[in-house]
C-alpha atoms as a PDB file:
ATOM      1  CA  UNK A   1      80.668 180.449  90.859  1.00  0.00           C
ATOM      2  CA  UNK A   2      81.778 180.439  87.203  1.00  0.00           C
ATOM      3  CA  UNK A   3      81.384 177.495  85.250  1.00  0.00           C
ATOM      4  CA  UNK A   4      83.641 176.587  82.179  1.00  0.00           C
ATOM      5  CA  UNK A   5      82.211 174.391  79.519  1.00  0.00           C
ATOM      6  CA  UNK A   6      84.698 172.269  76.878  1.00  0.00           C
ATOM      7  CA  UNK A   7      87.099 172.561  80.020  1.00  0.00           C
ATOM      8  CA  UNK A   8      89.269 169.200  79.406  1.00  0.00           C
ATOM      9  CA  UNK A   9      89.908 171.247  75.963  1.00  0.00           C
ATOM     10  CA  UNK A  10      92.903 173.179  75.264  1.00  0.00           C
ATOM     11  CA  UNK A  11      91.075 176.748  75.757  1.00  0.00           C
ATOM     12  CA  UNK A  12      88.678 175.696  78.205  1.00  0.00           C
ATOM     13  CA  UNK A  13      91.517 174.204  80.803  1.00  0.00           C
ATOM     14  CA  UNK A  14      93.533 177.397  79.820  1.00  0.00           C
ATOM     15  CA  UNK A  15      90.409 179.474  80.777  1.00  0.00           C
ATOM     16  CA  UNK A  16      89.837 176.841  84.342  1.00  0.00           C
ATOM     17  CA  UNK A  17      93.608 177.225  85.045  1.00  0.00           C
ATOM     18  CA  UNK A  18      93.342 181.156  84.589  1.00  0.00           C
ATOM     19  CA  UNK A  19      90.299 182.136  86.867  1.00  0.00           C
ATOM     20  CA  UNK A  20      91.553 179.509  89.619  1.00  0.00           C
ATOM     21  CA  UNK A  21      94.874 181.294  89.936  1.00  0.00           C
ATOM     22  CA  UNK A  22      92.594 184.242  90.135  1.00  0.00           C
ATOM     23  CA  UNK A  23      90.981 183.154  92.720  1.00  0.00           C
ATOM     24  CA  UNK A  24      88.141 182.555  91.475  1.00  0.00           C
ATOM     25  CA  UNK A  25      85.526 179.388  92.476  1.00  0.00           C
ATOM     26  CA  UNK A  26      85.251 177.407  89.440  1.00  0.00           C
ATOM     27  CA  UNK A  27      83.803 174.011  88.039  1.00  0.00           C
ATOM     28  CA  UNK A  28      83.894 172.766  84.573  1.00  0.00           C
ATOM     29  CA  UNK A  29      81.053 170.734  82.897  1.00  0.00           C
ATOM     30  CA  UNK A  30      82.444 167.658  81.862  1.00  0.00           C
ATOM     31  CA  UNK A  31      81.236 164.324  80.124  1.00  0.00           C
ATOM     32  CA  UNK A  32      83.902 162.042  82.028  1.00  0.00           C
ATOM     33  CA  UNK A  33      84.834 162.876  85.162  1.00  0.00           C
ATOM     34  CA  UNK A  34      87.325 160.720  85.403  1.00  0.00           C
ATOM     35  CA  UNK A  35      89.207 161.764  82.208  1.00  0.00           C
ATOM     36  CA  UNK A  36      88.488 165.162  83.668  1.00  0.00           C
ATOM     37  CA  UNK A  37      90.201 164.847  87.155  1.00  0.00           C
ATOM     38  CA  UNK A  38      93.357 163.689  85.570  1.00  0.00           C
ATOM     39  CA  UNK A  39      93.533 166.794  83.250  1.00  0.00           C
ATOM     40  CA  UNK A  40      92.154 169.581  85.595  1.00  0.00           C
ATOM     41  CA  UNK A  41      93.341 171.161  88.282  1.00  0.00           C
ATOM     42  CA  UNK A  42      92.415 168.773  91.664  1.00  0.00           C
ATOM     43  CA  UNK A  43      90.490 172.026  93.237  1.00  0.00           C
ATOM     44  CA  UNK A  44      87.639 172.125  89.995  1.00  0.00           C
ATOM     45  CA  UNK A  45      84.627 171.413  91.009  1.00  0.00           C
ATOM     46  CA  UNK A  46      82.961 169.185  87.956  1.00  0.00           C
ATOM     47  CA  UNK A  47      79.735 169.436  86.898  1.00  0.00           C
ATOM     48  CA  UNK A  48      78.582 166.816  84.670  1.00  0.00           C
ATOM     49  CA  UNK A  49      76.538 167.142  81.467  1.00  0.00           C
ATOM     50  CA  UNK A  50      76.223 167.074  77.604  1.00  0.00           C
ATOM     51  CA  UNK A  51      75.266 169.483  74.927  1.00  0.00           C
ATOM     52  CA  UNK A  52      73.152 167.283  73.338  1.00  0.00           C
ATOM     53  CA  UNK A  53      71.122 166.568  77.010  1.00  0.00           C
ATOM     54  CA  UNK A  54      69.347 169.848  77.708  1.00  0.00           C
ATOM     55  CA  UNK A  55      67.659 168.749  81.025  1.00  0.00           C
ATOM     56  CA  UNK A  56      71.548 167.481  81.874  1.00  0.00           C
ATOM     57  CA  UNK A  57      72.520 171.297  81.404  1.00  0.00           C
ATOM     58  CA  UNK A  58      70.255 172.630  83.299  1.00  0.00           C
ATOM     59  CA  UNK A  59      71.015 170.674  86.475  1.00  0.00           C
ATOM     60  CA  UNK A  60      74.533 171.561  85.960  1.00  0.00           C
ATOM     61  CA  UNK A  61      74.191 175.174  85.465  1.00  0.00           C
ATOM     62  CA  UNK A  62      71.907 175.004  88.399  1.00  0.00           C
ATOM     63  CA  UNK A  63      73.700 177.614  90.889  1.00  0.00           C
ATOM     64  CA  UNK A  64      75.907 178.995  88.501  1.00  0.00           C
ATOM     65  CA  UNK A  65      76.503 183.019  88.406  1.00  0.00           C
ATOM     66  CA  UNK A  66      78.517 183.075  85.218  1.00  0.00           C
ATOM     67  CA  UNK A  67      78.828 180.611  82.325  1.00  0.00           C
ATOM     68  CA  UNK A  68      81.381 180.391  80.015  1.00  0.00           C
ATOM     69  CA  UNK A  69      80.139 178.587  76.646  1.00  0.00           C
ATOM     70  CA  UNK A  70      83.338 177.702  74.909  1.00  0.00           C
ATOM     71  CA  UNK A  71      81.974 177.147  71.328  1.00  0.00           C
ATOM     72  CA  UNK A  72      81.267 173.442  70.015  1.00  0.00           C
ATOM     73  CA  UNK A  73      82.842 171.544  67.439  1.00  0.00           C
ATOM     74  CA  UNK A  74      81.875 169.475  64.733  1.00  0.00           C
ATOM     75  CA  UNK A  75      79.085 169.266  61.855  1.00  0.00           C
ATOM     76  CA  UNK A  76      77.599 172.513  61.755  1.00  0.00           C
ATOM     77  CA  UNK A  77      74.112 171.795  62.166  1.00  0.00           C
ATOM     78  CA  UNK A  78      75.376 169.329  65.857  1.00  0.00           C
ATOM     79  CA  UNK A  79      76.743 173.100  67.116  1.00  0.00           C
ATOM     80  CA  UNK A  80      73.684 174.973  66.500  1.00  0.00           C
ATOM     81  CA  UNK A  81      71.993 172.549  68.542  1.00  0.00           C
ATOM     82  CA  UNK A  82      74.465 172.084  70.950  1.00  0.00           C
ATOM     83  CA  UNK A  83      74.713 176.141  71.576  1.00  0.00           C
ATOM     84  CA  UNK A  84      71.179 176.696  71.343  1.00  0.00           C
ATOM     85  CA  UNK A  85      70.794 173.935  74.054  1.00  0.00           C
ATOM     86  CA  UNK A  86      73.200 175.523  76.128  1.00  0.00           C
ATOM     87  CA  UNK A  87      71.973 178.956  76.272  1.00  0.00           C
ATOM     88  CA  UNK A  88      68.068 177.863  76.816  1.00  0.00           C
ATOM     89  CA  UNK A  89      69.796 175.707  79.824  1.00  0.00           C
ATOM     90  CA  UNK A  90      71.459 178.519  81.062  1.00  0.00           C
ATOM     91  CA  UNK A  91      68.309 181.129  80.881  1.00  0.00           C
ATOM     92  CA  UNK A  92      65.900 178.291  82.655  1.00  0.00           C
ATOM     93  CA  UNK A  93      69.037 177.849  85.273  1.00  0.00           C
ATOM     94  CA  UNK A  94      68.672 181.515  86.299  1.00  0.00           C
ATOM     95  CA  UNK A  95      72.518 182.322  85.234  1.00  0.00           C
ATOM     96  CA  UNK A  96      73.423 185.803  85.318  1.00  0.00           C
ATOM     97  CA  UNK A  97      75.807 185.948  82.944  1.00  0.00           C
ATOM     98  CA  UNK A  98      77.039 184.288  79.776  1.00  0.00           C
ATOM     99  CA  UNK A  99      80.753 185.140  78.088  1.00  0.00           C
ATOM    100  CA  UNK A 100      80.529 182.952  74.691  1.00  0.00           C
ATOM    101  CA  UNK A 101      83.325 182.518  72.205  1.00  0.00           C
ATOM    102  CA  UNK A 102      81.923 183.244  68.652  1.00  0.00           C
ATOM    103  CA  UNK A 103      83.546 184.142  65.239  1.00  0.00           C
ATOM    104  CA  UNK A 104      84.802 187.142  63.770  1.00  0.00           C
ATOM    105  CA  UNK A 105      82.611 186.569  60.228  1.00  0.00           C
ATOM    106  CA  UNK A 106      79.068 186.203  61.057  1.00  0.00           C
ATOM    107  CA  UNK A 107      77.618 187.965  58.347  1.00  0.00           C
ATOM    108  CA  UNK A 108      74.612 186.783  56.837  1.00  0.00           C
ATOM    109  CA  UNK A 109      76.086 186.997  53.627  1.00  0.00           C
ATOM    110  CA  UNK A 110      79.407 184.649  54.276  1.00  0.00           C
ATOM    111  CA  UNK A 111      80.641 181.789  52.386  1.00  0.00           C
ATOM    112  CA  UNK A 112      81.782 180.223  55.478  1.00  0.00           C
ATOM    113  CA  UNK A 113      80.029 176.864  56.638  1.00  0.00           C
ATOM    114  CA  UNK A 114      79.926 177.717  60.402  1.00  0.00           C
ATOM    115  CA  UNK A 115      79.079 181.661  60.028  1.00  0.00           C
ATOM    116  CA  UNK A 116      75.254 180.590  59.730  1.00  0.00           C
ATOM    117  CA  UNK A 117      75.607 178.540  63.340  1.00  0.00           C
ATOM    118  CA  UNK A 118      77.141 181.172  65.047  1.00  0.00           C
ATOM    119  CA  UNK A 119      74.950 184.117  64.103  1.00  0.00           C
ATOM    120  CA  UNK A 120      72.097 181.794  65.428  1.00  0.00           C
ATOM    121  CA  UNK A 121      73.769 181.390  68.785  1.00  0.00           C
ATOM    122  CA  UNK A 122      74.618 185.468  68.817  1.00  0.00           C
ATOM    123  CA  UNK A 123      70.952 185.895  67.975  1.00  0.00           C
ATOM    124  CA  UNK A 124      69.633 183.318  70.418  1.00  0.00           C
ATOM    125  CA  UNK A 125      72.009 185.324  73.216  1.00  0.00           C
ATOM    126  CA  UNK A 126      70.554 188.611  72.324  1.00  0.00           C
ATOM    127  CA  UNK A 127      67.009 187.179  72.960  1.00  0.00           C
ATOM    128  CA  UNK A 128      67.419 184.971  75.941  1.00  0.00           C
ATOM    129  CA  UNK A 129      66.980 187.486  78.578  1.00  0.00           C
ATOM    130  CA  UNK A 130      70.785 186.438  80.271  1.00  0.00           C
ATOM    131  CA  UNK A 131      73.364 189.515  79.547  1.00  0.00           C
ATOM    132  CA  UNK A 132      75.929 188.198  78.062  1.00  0.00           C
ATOM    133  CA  UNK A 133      79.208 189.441  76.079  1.00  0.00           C
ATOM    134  CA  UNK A 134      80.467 187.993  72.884  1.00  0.00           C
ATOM    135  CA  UNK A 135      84.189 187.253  72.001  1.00  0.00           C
ATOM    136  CA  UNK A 136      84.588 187.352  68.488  1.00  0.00           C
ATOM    137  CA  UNK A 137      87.889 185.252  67.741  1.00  0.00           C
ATOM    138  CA  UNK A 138      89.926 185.390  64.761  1.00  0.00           C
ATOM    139  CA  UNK A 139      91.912 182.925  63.202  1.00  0.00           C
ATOM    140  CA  UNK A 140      93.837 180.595  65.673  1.00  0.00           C
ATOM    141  CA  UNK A 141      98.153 180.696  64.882  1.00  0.00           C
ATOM    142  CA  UNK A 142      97.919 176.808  66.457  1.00  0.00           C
ATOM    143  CA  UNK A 143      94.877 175.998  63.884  1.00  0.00           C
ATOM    144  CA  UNK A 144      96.993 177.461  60.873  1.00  0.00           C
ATOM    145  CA  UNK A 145      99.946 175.183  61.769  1.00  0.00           C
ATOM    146  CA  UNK A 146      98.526 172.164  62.637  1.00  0.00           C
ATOM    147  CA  UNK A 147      95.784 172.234  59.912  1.00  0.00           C
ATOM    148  CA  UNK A 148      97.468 173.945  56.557  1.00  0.00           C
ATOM    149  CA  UNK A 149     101.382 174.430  57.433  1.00  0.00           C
ATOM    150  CA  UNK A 150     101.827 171.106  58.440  1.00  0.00           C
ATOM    151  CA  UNK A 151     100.537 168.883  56.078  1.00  0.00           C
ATOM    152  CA  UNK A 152     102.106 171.254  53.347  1.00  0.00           C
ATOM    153  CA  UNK A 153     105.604 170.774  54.001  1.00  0.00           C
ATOM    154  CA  UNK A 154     105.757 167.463  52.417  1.00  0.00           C
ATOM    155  CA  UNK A 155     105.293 169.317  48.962  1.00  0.00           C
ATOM    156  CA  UNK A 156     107.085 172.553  49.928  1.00  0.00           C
ATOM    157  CA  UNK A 157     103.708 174.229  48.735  1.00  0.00           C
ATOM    158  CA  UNK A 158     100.637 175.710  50.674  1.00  0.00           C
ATOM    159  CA  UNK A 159      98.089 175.368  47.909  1.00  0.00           C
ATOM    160  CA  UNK A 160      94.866 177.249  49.313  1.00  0.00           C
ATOM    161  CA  UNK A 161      92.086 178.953  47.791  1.00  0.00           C
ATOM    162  CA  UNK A 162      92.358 182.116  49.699  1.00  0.00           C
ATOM    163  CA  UNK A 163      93.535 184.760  46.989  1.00  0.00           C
ATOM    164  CA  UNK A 164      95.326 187.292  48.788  1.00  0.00           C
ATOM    165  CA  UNK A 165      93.074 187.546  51.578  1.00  0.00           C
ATOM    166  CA  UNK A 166      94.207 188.931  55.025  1.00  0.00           C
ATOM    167  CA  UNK A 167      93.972 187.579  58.377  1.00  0.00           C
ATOM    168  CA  UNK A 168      95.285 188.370  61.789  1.00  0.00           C
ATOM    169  CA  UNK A 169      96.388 185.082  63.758  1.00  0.00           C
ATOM    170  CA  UNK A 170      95.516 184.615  67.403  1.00  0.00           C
ATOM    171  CA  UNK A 171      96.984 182.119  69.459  1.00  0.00           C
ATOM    172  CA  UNK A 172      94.783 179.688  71.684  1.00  0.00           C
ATOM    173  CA  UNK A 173      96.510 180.790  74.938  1.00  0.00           C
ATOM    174  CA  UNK A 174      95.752 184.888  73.927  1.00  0.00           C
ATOM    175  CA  UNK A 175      91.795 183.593  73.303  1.00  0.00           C
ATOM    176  CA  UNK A 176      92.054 182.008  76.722  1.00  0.00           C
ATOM    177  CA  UNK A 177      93.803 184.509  78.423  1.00  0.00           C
ATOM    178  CA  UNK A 178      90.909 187.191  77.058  1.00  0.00           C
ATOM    179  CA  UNK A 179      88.215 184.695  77.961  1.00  0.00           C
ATOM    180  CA  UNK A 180      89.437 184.773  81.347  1.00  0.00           C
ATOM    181  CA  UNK A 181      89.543 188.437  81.750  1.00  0.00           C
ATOM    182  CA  UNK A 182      85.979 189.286  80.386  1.00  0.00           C
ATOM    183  CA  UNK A 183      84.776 186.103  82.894  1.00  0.00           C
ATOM    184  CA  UNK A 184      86.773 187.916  85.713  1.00  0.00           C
ATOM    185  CA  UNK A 185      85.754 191.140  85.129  1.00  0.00           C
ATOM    186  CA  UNK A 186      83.453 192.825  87.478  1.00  0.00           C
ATOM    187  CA  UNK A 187      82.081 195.177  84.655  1.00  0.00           C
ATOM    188  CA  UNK A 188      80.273 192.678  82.300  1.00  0.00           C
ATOM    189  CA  UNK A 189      78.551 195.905  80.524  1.00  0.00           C
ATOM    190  CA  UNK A 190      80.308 195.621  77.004  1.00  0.00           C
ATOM    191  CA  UNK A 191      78.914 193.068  75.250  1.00  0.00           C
ATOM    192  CA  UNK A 192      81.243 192.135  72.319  1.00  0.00           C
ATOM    193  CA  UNK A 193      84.967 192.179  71.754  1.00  0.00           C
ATOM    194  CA  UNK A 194      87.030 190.775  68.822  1.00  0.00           C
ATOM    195  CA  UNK A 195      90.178 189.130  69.530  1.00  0.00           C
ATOM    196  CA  UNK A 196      92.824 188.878  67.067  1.00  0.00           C
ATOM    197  CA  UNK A 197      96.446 188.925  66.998  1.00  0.00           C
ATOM    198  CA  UNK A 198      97.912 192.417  66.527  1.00  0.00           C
ATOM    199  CA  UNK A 199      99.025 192.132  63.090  1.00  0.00           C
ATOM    200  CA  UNK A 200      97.487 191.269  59.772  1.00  0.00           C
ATOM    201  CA  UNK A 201      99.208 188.835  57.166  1.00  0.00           C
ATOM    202  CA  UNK A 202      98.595 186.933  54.358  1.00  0.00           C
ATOM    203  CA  UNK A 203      99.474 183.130  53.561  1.00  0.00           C
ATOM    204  CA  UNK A 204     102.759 184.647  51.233  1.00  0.00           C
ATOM    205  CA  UNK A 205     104.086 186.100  54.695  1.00  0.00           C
ATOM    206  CA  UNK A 206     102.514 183.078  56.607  1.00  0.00           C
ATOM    207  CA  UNK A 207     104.279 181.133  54.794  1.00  0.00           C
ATOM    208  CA  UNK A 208     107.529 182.575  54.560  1.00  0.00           C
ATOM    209  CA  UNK A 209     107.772 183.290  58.301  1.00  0.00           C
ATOM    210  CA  UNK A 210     107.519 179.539  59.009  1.00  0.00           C
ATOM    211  CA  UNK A 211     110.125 178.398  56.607  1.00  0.00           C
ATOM    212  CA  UNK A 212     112.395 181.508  58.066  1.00  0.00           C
ATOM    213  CA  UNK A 213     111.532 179.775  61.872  1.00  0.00           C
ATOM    214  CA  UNK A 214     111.284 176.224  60.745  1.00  0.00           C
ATOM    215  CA  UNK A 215     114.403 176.059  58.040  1.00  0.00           C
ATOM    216  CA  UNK A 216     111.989 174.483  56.046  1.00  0.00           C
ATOM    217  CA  UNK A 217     110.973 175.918  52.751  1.00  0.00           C
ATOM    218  CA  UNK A 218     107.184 176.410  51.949  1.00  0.00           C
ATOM    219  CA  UNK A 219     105.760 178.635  49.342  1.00  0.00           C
ATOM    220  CA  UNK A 220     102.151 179.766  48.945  1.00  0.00           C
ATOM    221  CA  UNK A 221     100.133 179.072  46.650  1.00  0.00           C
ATOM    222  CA  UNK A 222      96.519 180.271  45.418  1.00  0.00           C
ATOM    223  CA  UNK A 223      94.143 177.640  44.293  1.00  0.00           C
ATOM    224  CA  UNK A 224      90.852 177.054  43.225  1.00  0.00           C
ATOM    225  CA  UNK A 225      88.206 175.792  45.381  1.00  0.00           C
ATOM    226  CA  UNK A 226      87.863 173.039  43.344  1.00  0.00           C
ATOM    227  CA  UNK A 227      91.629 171.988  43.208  1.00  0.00           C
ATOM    228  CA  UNK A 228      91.380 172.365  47.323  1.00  0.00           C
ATOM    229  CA  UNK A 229      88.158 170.285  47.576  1.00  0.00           C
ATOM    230  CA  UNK A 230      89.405 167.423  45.959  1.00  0.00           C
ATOM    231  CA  UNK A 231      92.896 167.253  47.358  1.00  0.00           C
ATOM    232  CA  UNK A 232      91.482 167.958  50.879  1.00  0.00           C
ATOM    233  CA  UNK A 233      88.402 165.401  50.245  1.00  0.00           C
ATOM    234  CA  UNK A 234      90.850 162.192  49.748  1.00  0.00           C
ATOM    235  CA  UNK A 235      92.421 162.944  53.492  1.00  0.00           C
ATOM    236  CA  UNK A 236      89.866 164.757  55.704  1.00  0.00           C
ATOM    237  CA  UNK A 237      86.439 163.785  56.726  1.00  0.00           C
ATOM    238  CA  UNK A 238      82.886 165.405  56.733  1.00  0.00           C
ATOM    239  CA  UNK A 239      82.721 168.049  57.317  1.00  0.00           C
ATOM    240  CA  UNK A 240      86.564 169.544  56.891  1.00  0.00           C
ATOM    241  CA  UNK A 241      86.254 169.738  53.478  1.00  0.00           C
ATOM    242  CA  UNK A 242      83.647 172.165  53.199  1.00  0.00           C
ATOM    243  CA  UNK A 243      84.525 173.891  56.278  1.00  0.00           C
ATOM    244  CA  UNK A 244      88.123 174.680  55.731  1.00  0.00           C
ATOM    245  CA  UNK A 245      87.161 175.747  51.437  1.00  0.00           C
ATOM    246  CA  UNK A 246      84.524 178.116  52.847  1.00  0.00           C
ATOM    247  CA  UNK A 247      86.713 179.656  55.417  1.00  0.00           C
ATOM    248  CA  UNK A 248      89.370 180.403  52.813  1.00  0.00           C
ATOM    249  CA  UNK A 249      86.712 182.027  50.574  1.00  0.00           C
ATOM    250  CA  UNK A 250      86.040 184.000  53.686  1.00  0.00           C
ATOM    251  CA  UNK A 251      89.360 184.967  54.056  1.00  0.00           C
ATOM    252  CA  UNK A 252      89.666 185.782  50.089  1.00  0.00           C
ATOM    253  CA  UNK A 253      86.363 187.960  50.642  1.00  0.00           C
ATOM    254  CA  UNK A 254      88.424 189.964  53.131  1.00  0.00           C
ATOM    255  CA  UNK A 255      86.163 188.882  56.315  1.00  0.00           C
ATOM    256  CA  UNK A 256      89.322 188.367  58.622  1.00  0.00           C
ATOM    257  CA  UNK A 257      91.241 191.362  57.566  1.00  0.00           C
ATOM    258  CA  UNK A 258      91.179 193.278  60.454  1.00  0.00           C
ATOM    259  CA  UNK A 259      93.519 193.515  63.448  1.00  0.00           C
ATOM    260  CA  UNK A 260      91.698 194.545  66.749  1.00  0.00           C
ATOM    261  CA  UNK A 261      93.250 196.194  70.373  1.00  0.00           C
ATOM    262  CA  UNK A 262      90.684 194.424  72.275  1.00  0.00           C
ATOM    263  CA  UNK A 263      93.025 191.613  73.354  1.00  0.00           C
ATOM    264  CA  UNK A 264      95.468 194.395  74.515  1.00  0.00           C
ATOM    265  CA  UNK A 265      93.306 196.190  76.173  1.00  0.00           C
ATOM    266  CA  UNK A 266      91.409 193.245  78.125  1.00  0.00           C
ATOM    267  CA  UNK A 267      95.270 191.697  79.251  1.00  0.00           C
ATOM    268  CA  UNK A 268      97.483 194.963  79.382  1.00  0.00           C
ATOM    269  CA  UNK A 269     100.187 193.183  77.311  1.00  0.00           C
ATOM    270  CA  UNK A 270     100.453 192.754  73.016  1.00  0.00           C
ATOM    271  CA  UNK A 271      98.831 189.551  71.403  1.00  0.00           C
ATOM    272  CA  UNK A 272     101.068 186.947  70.705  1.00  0.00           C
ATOM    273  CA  UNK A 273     102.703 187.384  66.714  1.00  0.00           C
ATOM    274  CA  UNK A 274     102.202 184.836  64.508  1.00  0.00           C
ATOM    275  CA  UNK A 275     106.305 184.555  64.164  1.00  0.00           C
ATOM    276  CA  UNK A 276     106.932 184.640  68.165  1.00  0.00           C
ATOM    277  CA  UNK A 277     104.174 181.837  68.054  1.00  0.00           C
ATOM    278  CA  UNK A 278     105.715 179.815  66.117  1.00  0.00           C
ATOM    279  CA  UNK A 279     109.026 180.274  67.720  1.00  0.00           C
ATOM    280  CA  UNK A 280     107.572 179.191  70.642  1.00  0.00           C
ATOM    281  CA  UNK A 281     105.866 176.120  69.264  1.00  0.00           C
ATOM    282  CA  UNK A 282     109.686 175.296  67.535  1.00  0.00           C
ATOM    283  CA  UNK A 283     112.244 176.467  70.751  1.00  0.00           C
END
């Protein structure tokens, strides 16, 4: 039995969806299971439970061979407690395996405001006595769009304080699609991929590739983190402010810069490009 937490998201339905047409017997921890039946395939099994209610967890990971913990969301300090929950649940609930979606920069010296929160879940994993393997994911194409391209186009200009910085974009379906394949996987020995998207860009090419798809100009634009801050303070709540400046320093720092074959290797087919993506999104 694997079970599929955050599955009435986008990547965690992707990842239920995946394994069942794999055969595979599968539930999904859910907080409403009746939101959840109308969103999930009718043959999930639900489990029902809440990061924030450890005992909860553990009677829903009761029976359970292999978790998947699709990463929370939110305040930072609400995920480290909502991971660390998880994986304690998971280790009293005699799992055997854990597959865990993490970040590619977890360095202890990062700018970023999550990097802190996920090194303490990849720590907590490599102490809790359940194997487990750790995808590292990159920057999501369907995050970049939605969260910076989109709201730029009323200006023309993508102002972000990112310098020149690098990145490879990966799109939610490629995460899910390796999520399901190291969950699948009879040989659970490696214990960390990084998924990215097979080709590294900056917001200049980013930038021009959507206007080239989209027919609508947009220019890049490097900014301070100041100038971001306040611009993105008077339209986006705690904590998006903070998160997104401190994932562009990232970025500037050259933390994302990196383009990895694991995705290829764990599907047998390329990663999604960040220009077919968008095509896709805009056919």
């Amino acid at each position: 039995m694997i079970l599929v937490t955050g599955a009435t998201g986008h990547i965690g339905g992707a990842v239920v969806r995946g394994l069942l047409a794999l055969s595979h017997e599968v539930a999904a921890l859910v907080r409403n299971p009746e939101a959840a039946r109308r969103r999930l395939p009718r043959q999930t099994a639900l489990r029902v439970g809440d990061y924030e209610d450890a005992p909860a967890l553990k009677q829903a990971f009761t029976g359970i061979d292999e978790l998947v913990l699709i990463s929370s969301d939110g305040d930072a300090g609400a995920i480290q407690r909502h991971h660390a929950n998880a994986i304690e649940a998971a280790r009293a609930a005699d799992v055997r395996h854990i597959t865990f979606t993490s970040i590619i920069d977890v360095g202890e010296t990062s700018p970023f405001y999550y990097a802190p929160a996920y090194r303490d879940a990849e720590h907590r994993l490599a102490n809790c006595g359940v194997p487990s393997t750790i995808l590292r994911c990159g920057l999501y194409s369907d995050f970049i769009l939605d969260t910076w391209l989109t709201p730029a186009l009323a200006s023309g200009e993508l102002a972000l304080p990112a310098g020149h910085g690098m990145m490879a974009p990966v799109s939610r379906d490629d995460v899910a699609a390796a999520i399901t394949a190291v969950a699948a996987m009879p040989d659970k020995s490696r214990a960390l991929y990084s998924i990215t998207g097979g080709q590294v860009m900056d917001f200049d090419e980013i930038a021009t590739c959507y206007a080239e798809t989209t027919g609508q100009p947009l220019r890049y634009r490097p900014c301070s983190a100041s100038e971001y801050l306040a611009s993105a303070t008077a339209r986006l709540d705690e904590p998006w402010p903070e998160a997104f400046a401190t994932l562009c320093a990232s970025i500037a720092e050259g933390r994302y810069a990196s383009a990895s074959s694991d995705f290829s290797a764990l599907t047998d087919r390329p990663a999604e490009s960040f220009k077919a993506f968008l095509a896709r999104v805009f056919s």
